[in-house]
C-alpha atoms as a PDB file:
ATOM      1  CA  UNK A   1       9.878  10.796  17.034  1.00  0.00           C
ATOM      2  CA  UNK A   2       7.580  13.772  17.042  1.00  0.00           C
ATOM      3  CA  UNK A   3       4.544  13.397  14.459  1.00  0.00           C
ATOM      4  CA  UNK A   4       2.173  15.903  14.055  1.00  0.00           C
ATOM      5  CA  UNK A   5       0.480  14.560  10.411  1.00  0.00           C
ATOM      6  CA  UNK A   6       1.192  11.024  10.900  1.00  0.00           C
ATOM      7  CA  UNK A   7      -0.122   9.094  13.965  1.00  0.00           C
ATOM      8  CA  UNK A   8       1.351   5.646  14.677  1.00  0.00           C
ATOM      9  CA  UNK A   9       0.344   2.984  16.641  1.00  0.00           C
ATOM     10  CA  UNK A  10       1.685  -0.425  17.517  1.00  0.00           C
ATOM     11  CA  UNK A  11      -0.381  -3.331  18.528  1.00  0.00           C
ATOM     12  CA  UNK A  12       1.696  -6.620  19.204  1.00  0.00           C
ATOM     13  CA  UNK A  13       3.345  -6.919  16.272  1.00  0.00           C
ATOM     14  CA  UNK A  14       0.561  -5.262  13.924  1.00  0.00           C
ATOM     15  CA  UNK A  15       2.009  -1.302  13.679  1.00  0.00           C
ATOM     16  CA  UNK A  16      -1.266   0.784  12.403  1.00  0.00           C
ATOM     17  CA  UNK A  17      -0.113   4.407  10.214  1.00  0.00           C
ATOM     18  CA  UNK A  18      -3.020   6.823   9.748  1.00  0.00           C
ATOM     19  CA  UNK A  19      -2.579   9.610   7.237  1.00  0.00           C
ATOM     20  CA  UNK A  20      -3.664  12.900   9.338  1.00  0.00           C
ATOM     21  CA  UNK A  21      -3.826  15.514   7.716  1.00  0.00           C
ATOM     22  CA  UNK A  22      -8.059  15.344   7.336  1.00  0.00           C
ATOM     23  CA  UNK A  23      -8.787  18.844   7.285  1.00  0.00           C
ATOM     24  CA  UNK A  24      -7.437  18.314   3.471  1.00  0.00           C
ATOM     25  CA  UNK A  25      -8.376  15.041   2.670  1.00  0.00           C
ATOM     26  CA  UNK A  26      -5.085  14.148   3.641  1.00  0.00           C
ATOM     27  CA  UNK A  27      -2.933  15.462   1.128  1.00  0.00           C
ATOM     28  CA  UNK A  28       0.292  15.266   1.206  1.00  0.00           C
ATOM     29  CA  UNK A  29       3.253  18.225   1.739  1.00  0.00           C
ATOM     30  CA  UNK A  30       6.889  17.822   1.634  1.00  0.00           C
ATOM     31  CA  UNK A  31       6.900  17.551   6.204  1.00  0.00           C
ATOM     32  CA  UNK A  32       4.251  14.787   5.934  1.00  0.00           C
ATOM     33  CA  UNK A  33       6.456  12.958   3.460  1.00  0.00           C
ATOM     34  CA  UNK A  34       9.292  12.882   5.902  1.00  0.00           C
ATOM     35  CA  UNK A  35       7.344  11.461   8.702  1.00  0.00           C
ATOM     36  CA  UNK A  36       5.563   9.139   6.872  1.00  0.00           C
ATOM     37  CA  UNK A  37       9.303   7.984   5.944  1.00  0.00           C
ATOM     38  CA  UNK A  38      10.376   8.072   9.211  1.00  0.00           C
ATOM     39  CA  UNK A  39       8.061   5.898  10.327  1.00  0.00           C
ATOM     40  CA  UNK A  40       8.073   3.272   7.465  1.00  0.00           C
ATOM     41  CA  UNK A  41      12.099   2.995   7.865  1.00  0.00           C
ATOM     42  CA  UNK A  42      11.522   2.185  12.233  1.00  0.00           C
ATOM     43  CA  UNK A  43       8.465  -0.313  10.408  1.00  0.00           C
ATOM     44  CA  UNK A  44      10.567  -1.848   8.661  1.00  0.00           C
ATOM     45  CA  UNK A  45      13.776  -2.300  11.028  1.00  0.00           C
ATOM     46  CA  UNK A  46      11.578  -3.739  13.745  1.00  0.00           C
ATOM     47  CA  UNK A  47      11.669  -7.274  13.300  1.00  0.00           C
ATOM     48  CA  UNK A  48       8.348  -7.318  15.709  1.00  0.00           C
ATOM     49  CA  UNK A  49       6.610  -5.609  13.803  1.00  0.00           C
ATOM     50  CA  UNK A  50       5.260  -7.908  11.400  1.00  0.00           C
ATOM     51  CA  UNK A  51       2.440  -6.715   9.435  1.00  0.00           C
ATOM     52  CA  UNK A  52       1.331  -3.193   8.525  1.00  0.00           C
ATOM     53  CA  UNK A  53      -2.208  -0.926   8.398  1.00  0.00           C
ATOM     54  CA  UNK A  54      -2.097   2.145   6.762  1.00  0.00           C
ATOM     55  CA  UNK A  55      -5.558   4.205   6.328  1.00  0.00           C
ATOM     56  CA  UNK A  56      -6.564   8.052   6.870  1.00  0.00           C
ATOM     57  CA  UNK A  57      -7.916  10.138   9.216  1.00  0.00           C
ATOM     58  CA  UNK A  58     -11.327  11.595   9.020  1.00  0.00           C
ATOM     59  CA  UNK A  59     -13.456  11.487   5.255  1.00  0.00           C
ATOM     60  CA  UNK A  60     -10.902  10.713   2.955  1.00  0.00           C
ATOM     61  CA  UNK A  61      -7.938   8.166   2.604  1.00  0.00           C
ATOM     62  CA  UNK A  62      -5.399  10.961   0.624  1.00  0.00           C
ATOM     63  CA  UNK A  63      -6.319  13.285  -2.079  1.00  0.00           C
ATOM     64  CA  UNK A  64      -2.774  12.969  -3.216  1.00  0.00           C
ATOM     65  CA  UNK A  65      -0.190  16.018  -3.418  1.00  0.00           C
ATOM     66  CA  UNK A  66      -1.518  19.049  -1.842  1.00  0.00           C
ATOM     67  CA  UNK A  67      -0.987  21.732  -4.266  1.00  0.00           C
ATOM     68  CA  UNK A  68      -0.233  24.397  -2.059  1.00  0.00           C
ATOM     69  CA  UNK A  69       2.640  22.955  -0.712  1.00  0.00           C
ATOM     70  CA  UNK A  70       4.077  23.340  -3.847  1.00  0.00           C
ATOM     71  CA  UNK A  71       2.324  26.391  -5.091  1.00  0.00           C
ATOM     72  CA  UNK A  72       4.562  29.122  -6.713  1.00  0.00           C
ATOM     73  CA  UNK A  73       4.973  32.623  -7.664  1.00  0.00           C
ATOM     74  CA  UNK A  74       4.942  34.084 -10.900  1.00  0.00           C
ATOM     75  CA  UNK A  75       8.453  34.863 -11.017  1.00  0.00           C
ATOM     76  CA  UNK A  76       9.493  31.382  -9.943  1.00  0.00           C
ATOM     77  CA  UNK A  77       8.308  29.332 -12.706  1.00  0.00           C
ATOM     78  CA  UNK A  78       7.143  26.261 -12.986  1.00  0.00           C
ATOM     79  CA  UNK A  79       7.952  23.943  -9.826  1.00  0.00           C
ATOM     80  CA  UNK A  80      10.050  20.639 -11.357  1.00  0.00           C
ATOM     81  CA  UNK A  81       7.677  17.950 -10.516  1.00  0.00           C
ATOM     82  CA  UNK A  82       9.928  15.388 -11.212  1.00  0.00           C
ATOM     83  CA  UNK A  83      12.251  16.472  -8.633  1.00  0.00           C
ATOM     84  CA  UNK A  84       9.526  16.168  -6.345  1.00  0.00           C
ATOM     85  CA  UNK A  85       8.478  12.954  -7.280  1.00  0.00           C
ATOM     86  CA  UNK A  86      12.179  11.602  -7.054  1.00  0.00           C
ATOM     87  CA  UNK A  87      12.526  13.354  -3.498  1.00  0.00           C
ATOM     88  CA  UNK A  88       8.965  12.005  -2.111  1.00  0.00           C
ATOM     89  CA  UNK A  89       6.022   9.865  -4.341  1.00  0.00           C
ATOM     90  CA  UNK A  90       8.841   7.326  -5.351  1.00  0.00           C
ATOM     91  CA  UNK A  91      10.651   6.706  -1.754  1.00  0.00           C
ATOM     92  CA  UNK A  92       7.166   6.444  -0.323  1.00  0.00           C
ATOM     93  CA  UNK A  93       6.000   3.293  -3.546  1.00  0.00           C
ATOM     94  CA  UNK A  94       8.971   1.528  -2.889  1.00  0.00           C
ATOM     95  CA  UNK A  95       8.979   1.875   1.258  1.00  0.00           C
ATOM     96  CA  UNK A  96       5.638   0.204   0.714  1.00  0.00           C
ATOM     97  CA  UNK A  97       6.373  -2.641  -1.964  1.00  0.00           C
ATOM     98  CA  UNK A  98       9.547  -3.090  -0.478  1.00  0.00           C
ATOM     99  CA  UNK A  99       8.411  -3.515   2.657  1.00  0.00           C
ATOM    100  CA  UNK A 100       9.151  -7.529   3.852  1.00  0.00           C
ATOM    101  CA  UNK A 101       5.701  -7.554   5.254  1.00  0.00           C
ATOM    102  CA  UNK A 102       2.584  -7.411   4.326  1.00  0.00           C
ATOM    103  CA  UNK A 103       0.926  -4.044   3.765  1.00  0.00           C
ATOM    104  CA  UNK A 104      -2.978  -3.836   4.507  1.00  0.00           C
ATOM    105  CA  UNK A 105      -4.663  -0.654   3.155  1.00  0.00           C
ATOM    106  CA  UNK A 106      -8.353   0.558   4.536  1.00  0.00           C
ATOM    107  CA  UNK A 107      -9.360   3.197   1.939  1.00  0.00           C
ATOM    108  CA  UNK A 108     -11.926   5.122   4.341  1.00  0.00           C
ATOM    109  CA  UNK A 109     -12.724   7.615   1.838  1.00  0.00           C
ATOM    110  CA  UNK A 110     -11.648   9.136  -1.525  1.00  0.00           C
ATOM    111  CA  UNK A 111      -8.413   8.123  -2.986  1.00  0.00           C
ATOM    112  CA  UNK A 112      -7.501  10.701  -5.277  1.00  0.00           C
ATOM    113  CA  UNK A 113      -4.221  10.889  -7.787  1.00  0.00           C
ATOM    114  CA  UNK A 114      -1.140   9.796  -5.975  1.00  0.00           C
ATOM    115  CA  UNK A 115      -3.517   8.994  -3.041  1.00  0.00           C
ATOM    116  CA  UNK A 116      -4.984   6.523  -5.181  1.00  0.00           C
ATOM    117  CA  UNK A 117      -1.250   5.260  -6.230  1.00  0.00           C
ATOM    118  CA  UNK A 118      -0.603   4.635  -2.242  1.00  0.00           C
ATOM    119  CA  UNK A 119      -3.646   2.170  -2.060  1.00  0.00           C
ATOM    120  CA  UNK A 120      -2.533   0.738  -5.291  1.00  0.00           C
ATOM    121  CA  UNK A 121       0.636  -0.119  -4.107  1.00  0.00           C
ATOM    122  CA  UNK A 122      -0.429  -1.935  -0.770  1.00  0.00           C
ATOM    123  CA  UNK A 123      -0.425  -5.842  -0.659  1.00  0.00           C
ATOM    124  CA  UNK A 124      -4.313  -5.703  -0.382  1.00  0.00           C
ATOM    125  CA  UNK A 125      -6.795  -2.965  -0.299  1.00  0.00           C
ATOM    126  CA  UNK A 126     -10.034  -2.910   1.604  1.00  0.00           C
ATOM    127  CA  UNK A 127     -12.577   0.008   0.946  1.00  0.00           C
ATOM    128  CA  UNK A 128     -15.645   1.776   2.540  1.00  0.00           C
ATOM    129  CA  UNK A 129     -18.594   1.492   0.174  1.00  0.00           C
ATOM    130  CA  UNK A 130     -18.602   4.895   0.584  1.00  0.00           C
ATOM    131  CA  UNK A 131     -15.053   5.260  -0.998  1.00  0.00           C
ATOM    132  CA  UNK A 132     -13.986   5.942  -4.274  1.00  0.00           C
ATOM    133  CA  UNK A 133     -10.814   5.821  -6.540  1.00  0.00           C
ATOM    134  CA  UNK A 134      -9.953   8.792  -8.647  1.00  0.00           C
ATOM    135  CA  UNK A 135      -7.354   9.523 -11.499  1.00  0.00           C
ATOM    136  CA  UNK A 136      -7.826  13.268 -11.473  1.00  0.00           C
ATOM    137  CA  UNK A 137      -3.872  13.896 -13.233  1.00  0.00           C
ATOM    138  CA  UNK A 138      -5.224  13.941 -16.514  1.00  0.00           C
ATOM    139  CA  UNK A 139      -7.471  17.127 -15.265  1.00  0.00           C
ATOM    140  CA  UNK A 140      -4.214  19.228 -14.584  1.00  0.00           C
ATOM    141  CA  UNK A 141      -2.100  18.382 -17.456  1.00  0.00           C
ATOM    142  CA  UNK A 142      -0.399  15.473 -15.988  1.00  0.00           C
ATOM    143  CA  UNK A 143      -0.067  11.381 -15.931  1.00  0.00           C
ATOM    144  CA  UNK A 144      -0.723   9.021 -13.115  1.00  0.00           C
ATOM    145  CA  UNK A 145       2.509   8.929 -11.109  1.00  0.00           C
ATOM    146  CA  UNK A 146       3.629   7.457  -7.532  1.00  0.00           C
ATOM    147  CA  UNK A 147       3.251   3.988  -9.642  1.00  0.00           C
ATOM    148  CA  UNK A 148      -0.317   4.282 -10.915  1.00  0.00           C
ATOM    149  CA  UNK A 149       0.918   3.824 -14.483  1.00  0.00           C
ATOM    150  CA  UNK A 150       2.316   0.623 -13.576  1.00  0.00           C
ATOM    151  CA  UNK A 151      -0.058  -0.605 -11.198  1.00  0.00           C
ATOM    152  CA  UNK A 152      -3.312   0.224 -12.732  1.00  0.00           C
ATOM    153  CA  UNK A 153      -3.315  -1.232 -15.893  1.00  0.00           C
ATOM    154  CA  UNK A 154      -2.074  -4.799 -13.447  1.00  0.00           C
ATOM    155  CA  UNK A 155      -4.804  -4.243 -11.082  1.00  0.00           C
ATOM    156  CA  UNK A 156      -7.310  -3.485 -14.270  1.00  0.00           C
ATOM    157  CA  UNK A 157      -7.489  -4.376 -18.069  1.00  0.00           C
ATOM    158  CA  UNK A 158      -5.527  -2.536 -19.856  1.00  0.00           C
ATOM    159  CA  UNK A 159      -8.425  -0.690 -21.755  1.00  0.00           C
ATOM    160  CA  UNK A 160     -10.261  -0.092 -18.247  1.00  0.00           C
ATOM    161  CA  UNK A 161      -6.871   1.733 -16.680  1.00  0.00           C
ATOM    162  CA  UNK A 162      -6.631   3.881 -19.971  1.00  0.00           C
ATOM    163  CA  UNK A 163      -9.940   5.299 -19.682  1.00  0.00           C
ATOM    164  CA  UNK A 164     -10.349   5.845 -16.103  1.00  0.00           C
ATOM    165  CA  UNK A 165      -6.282   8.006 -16.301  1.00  0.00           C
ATOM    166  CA  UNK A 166      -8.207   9.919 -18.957  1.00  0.00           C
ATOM    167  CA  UNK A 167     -11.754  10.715 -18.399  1.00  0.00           C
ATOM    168  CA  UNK A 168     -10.987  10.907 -14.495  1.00  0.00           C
ATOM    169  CA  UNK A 169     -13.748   9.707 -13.609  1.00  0.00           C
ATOM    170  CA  UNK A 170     -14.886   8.456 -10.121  1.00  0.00           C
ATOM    171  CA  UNK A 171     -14.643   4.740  -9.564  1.00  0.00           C
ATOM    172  CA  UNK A 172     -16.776   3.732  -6.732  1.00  0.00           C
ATOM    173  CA  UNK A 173     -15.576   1.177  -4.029  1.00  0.00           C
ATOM    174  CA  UNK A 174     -18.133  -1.449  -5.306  1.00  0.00           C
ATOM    175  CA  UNK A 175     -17.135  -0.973  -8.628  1.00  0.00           C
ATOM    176  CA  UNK A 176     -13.426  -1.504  -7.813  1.00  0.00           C
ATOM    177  CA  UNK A 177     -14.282  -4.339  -6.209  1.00  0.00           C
ATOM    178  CA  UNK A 178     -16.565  -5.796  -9.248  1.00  0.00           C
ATOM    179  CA  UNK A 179     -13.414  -4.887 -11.468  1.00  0.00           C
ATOM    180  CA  UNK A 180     -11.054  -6.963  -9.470  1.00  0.00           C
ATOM    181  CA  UNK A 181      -8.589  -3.449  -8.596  1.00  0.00           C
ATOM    182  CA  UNK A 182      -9.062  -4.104  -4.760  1.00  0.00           C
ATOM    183  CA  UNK A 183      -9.611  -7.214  -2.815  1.00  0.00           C
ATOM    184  CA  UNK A 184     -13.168  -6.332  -0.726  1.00  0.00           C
ATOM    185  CA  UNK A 185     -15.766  -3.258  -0.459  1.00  0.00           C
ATOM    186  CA  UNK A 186     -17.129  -3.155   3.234  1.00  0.00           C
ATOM    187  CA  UNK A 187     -19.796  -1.105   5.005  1.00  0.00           C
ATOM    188  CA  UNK A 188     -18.684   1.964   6.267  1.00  0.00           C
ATOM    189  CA  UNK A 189     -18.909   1.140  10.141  1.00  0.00           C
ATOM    190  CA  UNK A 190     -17.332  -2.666   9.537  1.00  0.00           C
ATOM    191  CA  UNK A 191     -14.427  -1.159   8.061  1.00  0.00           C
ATOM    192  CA  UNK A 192     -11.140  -0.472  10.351  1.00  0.00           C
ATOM    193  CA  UNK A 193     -12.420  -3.585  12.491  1.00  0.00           C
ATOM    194  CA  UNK A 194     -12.314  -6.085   9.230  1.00  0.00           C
ATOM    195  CA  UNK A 195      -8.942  -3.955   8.005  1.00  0.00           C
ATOM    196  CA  UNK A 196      -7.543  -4.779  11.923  1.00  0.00           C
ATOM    197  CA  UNK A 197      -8.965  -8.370  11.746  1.00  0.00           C
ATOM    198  CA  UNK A 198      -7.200  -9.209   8.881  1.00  0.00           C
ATOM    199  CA  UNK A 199      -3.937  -6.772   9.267  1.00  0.00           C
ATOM    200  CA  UNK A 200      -3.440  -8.569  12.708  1.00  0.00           C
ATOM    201  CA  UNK A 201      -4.005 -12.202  11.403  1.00  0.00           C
ATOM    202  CA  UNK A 202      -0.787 -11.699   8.902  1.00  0.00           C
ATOM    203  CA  UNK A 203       0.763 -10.336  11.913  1.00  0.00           C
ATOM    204  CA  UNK A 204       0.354 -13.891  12.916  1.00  0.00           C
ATOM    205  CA  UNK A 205       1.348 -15.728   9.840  1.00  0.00           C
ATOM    206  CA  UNK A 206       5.376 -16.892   8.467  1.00  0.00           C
ATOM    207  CA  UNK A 207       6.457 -13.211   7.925  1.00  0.00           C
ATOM    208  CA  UNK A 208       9.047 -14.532   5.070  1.00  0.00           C
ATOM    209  CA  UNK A 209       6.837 -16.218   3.047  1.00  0.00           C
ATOM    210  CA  UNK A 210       4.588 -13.275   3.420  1.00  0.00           C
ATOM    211  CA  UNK A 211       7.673 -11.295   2.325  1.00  0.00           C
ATOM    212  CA  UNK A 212       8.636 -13.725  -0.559  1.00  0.00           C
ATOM    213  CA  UNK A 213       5.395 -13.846  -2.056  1.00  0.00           C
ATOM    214  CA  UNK A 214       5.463 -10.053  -2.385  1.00  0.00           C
ATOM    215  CA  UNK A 215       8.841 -10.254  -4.056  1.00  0.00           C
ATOM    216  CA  UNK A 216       8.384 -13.256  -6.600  1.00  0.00           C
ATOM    217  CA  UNK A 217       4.725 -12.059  -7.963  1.00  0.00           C
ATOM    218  CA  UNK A 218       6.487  -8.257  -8.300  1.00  0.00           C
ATOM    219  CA  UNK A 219       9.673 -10.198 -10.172  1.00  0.00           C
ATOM    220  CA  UNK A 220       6.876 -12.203 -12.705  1.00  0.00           C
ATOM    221  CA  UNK A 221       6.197  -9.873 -15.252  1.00  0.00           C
ATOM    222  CA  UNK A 222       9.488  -9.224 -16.155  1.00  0.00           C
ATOM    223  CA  UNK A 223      11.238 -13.072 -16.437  1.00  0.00           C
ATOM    224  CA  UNK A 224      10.081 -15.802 -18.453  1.00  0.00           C
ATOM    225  CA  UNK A 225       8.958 -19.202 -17.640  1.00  0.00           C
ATOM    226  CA  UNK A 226      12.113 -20.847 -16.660  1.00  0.00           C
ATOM    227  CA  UNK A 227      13.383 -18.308 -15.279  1.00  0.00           C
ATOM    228  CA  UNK A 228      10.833 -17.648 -12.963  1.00  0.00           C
ATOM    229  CA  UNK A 229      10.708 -21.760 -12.178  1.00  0.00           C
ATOM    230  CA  UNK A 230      14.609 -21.013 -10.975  1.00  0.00           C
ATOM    231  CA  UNK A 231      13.524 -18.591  -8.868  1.00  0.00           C
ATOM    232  CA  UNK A 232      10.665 -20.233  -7.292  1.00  0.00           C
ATOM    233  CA  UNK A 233      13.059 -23.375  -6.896  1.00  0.00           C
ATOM    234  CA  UNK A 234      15.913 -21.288  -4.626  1.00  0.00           C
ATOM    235  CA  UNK A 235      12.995 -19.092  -2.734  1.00  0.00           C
ATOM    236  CA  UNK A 236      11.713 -22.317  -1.946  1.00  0.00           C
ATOM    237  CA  UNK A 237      15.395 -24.031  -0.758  1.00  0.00           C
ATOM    238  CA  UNK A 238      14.913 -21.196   1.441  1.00  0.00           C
ATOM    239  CA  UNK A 239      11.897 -21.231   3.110  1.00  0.00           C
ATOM    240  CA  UNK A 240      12.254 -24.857   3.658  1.00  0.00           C
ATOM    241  CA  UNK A 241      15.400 -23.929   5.925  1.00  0.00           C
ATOM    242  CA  UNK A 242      13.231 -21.191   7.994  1.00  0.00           C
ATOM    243  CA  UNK A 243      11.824 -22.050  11.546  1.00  0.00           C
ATOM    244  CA  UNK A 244       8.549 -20.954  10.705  1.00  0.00           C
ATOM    245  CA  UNK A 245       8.800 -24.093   8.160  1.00  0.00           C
ATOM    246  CA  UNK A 246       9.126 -26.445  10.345  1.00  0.00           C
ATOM    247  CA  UNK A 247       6.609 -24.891  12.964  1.00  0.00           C
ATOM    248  CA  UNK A 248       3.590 -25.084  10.338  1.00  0.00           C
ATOM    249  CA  UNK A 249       4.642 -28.853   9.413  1.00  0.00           C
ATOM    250  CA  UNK A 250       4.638 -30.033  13.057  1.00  0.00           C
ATOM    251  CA  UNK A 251       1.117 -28.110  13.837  1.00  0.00           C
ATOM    252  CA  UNK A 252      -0.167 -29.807  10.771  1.00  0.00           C
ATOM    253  CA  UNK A 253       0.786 -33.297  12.344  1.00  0.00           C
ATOM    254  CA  UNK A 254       0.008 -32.522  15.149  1.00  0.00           C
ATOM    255  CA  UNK A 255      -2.983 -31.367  14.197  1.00  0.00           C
ATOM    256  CA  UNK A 256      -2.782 -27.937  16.259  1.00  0.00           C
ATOM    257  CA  UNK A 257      -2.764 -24.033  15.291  1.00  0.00           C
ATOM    258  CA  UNK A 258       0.691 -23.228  14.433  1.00  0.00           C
ATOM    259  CA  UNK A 259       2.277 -20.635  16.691  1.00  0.00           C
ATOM    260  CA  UNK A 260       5.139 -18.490  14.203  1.00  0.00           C
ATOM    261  CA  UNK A 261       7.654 -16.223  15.169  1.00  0.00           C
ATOM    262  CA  UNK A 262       8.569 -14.457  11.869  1.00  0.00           C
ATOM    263  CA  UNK A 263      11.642 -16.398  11.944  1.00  0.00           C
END
């Protein structure tokens, strides 16, 4: 696989994707798309690989769609944006929440429109103090896409998502972190080393719980009570049948560090 503004790198079973296109804060055109989902679809059909870092390259995590990429001519008119987002921004969410393992963001820099949807979408997000998180679609005539309207206002109160979509307004990493939308702020220098630390301790960890756990919380705003009960009752039936199971019982007897296999 040739990759030019992706670079991906495996490390046991931990596979690291940085975003690197830097010269434009990472921004996204229609050829980094299709590596990017290249890349996720080999991530997700190794069965070694068992836990996933994505960050960016140089002093920004994405600035979202890069607007030349799609930038027309007079006679042309306007470029169908939903077209693009059906082709691209929505493959990409779902590669990412879809994904049976965990996904580890390190936000290294700004995260602006749909580059702040890509960190939103991640299992957990770590961020540079330097960092910041920025709904700029308002300032073009547009709404937060690639999932922000869904995830925000979950990661956020509902008033708190409203107002940053609209103002636009920069929310600092420290901020974020006060208002519960990502899981840590680090120092600048601490950050790909804590992101690695804890990217390749999942690797480590029962990859199908890791995997259900993504799948029931995404299912619990949408079923009621017992429903959801059912559900936890046959993902459980399940688990309990997995070798991974069995390995973290006997290490607890045994009193030892359990040694998993993903399996």
């Amino acid at each position: 696989m040739e990759l030019n503004d992706i670079i991906y790198e495996r490390d046991e079973h931990l596979a690291v994707i940085m975003l690197n296109r830097p010269d434009t804060l990472n921004s996204f055109t229609a050829a980094m798309h299709e590596e990017l989902a290249q890349v996720m679809q080999e991530v997700q059909s190794d069965n070694q690989i068992r836990a996933v870092l994505l960050t960016g390259m140089g002093r920004g995590f994405c600035a979202g769609q890069d607007l030349n990429d799609r930038a027309t001519s007079p006679d042309s008119g306007p470029p169908d944006l939903g077209a693009a987002i059906e082709n691209y921004w929505n493959p990409l969410i779902r590669s990412i929440t879809e994904m049976p393992k965990p996904v580890i963001c390190a936000v290294n820099g700004v995260a602006a429109g749909a580059g702040a949807s890509i960190a939103l979408a991640c299992d957990i997000v770590l961020a540079a103090r330097s960092a910041s998180f920025v709904q700029v679609f308002s300032k073009i005539g547009l709404i937060p896409d690639s999932g922000g309207s869904w995830n925000l206002p979950r990661a956020l109160s509902l008033p708190r998502a409203k107002a940053l979509a609209m103002l636009g307004d920069k929310l600092p990493a420290e901020q974020a972190e006060q208002w519960g939308m990502i899981w840590r702020c680090v120092d600048d220098d601490n950050l790909m080393e804590e992101a690695k630390a804890m990217a390749t301790e999942l690797s480590q960890r029962p990859t199908q719980a890791l995997a259900a756990i993504k799948q029931i919380f995404a299912s619990s705003s949408t079923m009621s009570l017992p429903e959801h009960l059912e559900i936890e009752k046959q993902t459980m039936h399940r688990l309990g049948q997995s070798t991974d199971y069995a390995e973290g019982v006997s290490a607890f007897i045994e009193k030892r560090k359990p040694i998993f296999t993903g399996e």
